[in-house]
C-alpha atoms as a PDB file:
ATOM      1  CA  UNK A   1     154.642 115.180  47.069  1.00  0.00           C
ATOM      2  CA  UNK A   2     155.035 118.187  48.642  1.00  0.00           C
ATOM      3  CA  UNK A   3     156.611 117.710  51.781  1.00  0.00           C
ATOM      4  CA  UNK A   4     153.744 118.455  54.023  1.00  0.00           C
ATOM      5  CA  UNK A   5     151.905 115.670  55.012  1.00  0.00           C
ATOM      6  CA  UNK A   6     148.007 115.595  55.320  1.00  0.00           C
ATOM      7  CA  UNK A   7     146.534 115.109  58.889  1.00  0.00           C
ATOM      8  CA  UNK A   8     144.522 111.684  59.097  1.00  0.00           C
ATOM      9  CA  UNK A   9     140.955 111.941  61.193  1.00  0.00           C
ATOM     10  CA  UNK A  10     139.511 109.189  62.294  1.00  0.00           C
ATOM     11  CA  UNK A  11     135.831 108.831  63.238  1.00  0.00           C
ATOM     12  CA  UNK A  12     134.900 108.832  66.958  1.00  0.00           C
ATOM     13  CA  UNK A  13     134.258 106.095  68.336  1.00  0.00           C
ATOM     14  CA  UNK A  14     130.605 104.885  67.883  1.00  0.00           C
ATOM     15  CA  UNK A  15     128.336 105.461  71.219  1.00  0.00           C
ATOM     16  CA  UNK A  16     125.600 103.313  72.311  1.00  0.00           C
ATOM     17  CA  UNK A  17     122.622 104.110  73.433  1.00  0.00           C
ATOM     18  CA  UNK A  18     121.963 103.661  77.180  1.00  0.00           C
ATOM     19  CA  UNK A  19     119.160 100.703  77.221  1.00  0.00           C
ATOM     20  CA  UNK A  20     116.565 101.086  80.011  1.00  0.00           C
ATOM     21  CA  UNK A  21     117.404  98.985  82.263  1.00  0.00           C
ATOM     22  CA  UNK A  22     114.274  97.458  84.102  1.00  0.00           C
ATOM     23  CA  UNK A  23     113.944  97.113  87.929  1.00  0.00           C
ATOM     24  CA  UNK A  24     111.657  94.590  88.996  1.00  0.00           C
ATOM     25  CA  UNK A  25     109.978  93.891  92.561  1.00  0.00           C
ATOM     26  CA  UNK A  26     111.406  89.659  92.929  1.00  0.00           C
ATOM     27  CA  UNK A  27     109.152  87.006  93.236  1.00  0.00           C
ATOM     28  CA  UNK A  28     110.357  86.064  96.952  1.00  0.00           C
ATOM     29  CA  UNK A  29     108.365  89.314  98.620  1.00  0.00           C
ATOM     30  CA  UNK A  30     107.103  88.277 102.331  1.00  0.00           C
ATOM     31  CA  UNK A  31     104.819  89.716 104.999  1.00  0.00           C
ATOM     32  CA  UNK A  32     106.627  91.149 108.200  1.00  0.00           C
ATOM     33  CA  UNK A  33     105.882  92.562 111.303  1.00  0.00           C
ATOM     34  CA  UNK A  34     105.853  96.493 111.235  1.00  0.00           C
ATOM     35  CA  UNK A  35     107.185  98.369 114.533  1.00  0.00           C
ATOM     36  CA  UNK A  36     106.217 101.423 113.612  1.00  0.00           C
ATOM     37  CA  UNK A  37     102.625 100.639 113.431  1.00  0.00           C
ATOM     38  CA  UNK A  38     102.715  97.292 115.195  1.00  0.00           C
ATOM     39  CA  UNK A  39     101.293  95.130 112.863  1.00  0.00           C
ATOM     40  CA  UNK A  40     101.638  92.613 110.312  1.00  0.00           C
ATOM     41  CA  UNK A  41     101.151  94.938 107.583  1.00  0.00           C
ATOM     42  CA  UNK A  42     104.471  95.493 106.408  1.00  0.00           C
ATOM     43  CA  UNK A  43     105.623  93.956 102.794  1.00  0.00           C
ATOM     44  CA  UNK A  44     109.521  93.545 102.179  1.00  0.00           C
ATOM     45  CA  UNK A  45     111.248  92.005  98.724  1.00  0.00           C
ATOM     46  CA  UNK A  46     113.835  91.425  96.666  1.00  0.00           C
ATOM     47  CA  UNK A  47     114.555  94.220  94.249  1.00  0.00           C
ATOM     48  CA  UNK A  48     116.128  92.329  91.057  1.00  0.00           C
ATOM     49  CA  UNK A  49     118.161  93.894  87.921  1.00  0.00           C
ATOM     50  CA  UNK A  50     117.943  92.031  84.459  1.00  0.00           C
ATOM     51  CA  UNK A  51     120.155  92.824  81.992  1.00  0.00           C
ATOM     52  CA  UNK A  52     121.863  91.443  79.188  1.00  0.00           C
ATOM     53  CA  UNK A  53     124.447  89.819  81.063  1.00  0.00           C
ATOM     54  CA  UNK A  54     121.577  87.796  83.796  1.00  0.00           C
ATOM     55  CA  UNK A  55     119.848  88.917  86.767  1.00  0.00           C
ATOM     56  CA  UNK A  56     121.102  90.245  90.140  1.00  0.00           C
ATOM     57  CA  UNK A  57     119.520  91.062  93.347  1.00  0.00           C
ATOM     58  CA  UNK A  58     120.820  95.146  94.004  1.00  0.00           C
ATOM     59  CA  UNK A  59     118.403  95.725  97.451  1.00  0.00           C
ATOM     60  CA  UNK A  60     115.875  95.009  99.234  1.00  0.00           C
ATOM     61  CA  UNK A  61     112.091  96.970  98.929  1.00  0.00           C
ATOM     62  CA  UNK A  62     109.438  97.640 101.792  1.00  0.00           C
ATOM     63  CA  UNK A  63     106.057  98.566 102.380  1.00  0.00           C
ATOM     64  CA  UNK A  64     103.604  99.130 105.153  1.00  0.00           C
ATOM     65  CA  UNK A  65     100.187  99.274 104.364  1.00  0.00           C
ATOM     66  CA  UNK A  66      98.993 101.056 107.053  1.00  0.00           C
ATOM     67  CA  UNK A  67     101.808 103.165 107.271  1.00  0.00           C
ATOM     68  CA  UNK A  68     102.634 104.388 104.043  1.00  0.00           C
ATOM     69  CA  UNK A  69      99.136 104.632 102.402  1.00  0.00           C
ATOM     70  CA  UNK A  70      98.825 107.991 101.138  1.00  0.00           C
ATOM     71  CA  UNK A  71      95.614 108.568 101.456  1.00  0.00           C
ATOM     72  CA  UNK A  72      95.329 107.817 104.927  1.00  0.00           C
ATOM     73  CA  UNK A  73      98.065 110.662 106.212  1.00  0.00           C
ATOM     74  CA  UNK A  74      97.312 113.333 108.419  1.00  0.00           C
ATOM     75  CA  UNK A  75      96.384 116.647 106.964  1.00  0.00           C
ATOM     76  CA  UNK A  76      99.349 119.129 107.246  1.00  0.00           C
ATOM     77  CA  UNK A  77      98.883 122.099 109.707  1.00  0.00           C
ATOM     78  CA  UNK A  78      98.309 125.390 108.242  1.00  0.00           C
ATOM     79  CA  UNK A  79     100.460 127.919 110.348  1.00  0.00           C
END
């Protein structure tokens, strides 16, 4: 021996992979009354996470049909 002593490395810890983790509209999604376009026409759910560890309810999702239908907005003003 030599007196000086040899540094020991140690491997980094291993990383794991992020897993994509799906977000799916629940199965309890209702019709509601819109007041923007006063109407039944609005949809509202559940918005549930699954993962590994079970599934949890993170928010809520809505949707007016007559509202938020693209393809029936009004054309944008050309200045």
């Amino acid at each position: 021996m030599t007196g000086e002593e040899q540094p020991q490395t140690t491997a980094p810890p291993a990383r794991s992979l992020p897993l994509p983790v799906p977000l799916v509209p629940g199965a309890d999604w209702r019709v509601e009354w819109c007041t923007a376009c006063k109407a039944w026409s609005r949809l509202t759910g559940s918005i549930v996470l699954l993962t590994p560890d079970g599934v949890s309810t993170v928010g809520t999702w809505a949707w007016c049909e007559i509202c938020d239908d693209p393809t029936d907005q009004p054309e944008a003003r050309r200045g």
